[in-house]
N, C-alpha and C. Protein backbone atom coordinates (compact mmCIF):
# COMPACT_ATOMS: atom_id res chain seq x y z
N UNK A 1 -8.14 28.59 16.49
CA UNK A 1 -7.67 27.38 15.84
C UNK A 1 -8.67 26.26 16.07
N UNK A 2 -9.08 25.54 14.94
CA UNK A 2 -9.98 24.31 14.86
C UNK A 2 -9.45 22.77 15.18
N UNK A 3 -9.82 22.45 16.62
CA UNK A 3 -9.06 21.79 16.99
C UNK A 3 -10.32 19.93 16.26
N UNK A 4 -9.41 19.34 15.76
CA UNK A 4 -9.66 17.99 14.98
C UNK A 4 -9.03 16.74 15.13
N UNK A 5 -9.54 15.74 15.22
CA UNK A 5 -8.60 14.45 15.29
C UNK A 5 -8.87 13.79 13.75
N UNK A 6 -8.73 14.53 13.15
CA UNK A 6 -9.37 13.88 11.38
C UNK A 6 -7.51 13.58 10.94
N UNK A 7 -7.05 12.91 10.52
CA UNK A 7 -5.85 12.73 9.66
C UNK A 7 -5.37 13.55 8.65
N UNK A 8 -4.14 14.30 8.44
CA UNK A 8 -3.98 14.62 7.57
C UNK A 8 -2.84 14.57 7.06
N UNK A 9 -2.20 13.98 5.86
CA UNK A 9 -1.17 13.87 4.76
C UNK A 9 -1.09 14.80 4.18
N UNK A 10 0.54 14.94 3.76
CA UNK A 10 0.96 15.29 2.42
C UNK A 10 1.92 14.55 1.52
N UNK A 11 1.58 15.09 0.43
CA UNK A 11 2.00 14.26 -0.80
C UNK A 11 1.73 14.93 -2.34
N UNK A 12 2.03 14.43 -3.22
CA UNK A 12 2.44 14.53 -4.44
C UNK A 12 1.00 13.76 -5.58
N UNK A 13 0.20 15.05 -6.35
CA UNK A 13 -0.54 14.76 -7.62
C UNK A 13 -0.21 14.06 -8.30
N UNK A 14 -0.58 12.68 -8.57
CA UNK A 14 -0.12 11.85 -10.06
C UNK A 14 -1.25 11.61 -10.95
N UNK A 15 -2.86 12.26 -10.44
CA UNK A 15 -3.31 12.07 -11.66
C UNK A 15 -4.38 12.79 -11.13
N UNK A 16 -4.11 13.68 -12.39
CA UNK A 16 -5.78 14.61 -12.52
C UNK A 16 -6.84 14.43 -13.52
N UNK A 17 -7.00 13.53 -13.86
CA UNK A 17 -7.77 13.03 -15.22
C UNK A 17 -9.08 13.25 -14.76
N UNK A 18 -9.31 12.57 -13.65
CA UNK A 18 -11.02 12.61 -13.38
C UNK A 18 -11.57 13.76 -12.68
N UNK A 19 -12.82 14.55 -13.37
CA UNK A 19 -13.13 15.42 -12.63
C UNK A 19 -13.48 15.69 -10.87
N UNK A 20 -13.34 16.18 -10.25
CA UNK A 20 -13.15 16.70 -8.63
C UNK A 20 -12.90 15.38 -8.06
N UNK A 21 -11.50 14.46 -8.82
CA UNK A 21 -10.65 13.35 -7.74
C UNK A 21 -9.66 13.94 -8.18
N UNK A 22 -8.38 13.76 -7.94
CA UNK A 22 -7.20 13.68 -7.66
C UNK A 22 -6.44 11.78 -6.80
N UNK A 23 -5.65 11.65 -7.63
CA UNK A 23 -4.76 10.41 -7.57
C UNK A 23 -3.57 10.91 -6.38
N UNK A 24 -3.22 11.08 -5.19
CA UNK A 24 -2.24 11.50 -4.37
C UNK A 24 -1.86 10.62 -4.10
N UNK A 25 0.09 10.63 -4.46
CA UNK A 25 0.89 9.64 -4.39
C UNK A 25 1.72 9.71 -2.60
N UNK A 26 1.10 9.42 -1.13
CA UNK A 26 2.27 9.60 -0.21
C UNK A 26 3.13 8.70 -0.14
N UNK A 27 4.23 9.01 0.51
CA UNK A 27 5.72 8.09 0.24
C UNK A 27 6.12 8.69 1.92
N UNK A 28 6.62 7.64 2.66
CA UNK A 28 7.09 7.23 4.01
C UNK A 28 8.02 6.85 3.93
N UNK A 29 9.16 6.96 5.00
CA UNK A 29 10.39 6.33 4.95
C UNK A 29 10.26 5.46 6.30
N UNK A 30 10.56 4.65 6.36
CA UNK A 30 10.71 3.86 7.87
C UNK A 30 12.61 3.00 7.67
N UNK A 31 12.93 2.23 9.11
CA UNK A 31 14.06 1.94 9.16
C UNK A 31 13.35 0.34 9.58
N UNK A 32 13.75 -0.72 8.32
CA UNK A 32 13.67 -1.94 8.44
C UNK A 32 14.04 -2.82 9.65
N UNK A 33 13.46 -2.97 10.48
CA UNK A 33 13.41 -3.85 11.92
C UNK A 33 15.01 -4.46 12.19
N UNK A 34 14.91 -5.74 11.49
CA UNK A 34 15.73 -6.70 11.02
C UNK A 34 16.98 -6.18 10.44
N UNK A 35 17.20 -5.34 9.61
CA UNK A 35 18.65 -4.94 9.05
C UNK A 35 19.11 -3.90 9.06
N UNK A 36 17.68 -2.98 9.61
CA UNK A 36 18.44 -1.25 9.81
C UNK A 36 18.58 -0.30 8.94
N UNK A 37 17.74 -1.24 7.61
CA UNK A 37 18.00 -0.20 6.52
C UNK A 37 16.49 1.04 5.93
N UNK A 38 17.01 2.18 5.30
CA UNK A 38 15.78 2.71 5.52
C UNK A 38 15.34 1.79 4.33
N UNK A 39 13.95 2.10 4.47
CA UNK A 39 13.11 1.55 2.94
C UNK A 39 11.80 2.59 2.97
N UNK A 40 11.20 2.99 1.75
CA UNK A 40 10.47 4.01 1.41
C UNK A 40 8.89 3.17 0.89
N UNK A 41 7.95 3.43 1.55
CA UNK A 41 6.73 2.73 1.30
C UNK A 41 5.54 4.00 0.46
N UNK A 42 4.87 3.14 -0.74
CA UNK A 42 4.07 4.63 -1.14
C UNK A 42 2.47 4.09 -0.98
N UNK A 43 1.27 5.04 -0.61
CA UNK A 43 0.05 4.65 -0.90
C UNK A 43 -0.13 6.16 -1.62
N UNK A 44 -1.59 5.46 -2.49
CA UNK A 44 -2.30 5.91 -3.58
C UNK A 44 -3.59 6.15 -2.87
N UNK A 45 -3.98 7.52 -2.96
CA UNK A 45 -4.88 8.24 -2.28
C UNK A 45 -6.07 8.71 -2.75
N UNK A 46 -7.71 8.59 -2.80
CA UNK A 46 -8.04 8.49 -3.80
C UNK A 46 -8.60 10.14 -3.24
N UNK A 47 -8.13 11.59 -3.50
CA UNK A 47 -9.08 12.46 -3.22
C UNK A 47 -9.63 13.51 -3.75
N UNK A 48 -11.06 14.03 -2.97
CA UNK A 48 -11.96 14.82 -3.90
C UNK A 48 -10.99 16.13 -3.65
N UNK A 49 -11.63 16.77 -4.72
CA UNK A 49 -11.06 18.36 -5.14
C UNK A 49 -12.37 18.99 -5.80
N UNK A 50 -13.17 19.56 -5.35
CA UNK A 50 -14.62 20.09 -5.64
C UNK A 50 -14.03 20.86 -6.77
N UNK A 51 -12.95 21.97 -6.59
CA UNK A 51 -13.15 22.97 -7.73
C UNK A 51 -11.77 22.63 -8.87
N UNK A 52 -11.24 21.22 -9.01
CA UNK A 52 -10.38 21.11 -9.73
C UNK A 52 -9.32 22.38 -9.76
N UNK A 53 -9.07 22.32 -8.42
CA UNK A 53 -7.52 23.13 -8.48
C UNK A 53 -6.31 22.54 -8.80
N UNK A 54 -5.89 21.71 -8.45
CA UNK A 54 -5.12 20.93 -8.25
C UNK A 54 -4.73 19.95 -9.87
N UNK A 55 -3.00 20.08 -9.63
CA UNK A 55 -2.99 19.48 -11.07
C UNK A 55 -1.85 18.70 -11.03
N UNK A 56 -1.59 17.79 -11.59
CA UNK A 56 -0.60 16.63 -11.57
C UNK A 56 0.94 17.39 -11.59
N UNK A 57 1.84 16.58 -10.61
CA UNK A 57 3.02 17.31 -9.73
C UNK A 57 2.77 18.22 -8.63
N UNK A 58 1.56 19.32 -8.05
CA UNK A 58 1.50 19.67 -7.04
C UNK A 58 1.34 19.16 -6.29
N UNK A 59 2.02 19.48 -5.21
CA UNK A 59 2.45 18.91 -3.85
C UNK A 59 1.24 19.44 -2.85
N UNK A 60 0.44 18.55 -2.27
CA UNK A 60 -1.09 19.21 -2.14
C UNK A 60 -0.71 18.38 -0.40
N UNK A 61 -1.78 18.97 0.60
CA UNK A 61 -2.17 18.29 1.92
C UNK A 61 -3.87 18.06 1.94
N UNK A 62 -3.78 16.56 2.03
CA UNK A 62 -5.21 16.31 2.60
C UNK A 62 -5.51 15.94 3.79
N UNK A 63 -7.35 15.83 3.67
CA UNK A 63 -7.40 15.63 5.35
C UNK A 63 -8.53 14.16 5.21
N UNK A 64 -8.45 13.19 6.03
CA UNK A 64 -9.54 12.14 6.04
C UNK A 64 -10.70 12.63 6.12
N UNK A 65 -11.81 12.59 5.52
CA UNK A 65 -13.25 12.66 5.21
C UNK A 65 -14.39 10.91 5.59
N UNK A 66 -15.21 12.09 5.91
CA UNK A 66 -16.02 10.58 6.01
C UNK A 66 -16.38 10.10 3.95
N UNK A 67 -16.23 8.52 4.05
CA UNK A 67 -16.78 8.21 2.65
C UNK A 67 -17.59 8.76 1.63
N UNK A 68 -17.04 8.93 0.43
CA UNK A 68 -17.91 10.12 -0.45
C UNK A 68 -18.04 9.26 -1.64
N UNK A 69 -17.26 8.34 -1.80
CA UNK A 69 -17.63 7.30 -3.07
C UNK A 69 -16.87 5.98 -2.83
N UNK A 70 -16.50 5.20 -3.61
CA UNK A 70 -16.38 3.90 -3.47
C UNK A 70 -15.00 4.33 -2.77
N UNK A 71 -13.94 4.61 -3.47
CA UNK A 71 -12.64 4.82 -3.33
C UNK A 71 -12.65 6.26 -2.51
N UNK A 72 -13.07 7.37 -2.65
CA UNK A 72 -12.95 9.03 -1.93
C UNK A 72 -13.20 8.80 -0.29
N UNK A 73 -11.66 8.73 0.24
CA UNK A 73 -12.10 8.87 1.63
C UNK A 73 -11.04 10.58 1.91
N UNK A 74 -10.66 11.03 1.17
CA UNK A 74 -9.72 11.92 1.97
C UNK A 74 -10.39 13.32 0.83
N UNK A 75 -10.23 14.34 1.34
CA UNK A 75 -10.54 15.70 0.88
C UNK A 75 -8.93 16.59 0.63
N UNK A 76 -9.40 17.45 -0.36
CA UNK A 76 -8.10 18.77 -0.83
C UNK A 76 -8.27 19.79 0.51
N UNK A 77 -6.92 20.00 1.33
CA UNK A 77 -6.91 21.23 2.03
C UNK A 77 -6.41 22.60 1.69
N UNK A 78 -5.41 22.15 0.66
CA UNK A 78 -4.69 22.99 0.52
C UNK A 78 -3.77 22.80 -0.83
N UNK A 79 -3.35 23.57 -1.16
CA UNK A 79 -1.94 23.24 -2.61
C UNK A 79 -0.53 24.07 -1.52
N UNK A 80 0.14 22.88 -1.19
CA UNK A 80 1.35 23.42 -0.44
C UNK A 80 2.81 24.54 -1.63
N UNK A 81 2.69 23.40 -2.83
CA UNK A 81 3.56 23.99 -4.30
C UNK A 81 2.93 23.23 -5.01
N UNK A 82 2.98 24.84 -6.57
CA UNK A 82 2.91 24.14 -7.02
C UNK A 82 3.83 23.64 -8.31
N UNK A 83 3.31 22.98 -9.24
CA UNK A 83 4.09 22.24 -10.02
C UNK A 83 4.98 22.98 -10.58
């Protein structure tokens, strides 16, 4: 086993338009400080996919990468499901 301190998410394809990026939508739930209520927070992920596997609705895991373009900080590990 490859032991790493690199980050890694999962989350949900919302856009495959551009060749080897992918648009990954993650969504968090946390419990609001102050009132206790949950609330659901989303970031927009900008990541590479070298061989365009990956296609809008699969549920994919990435991992943080060092900088590859303006926006590409995270890489495709895997397609967990797909669409």
């Amino acid at each position: 086993m490859e032991r790493t301190n690199r980050k890694t998410r999962t989350g949900i394809v919302i856009s495959d338009k551009t060749n080897k990026t992918r648009i990954v939508q993650i969504k968090r739930d946390f419990r609001a400080p102050m009132y206790e209520k949950v609330l659901t927070k989303s970031k927009k992920l900008y990541v590479h996919d070298e061989e365009n596997l990956s296609h809008t609705g699969d549920k994919v895991k990435v991992m943080e990468t060092r900088p590859l373009s303006k926006l590409k900080r995270w890489t495709l590990v895997e397609i967990v499901k797909k669409a």
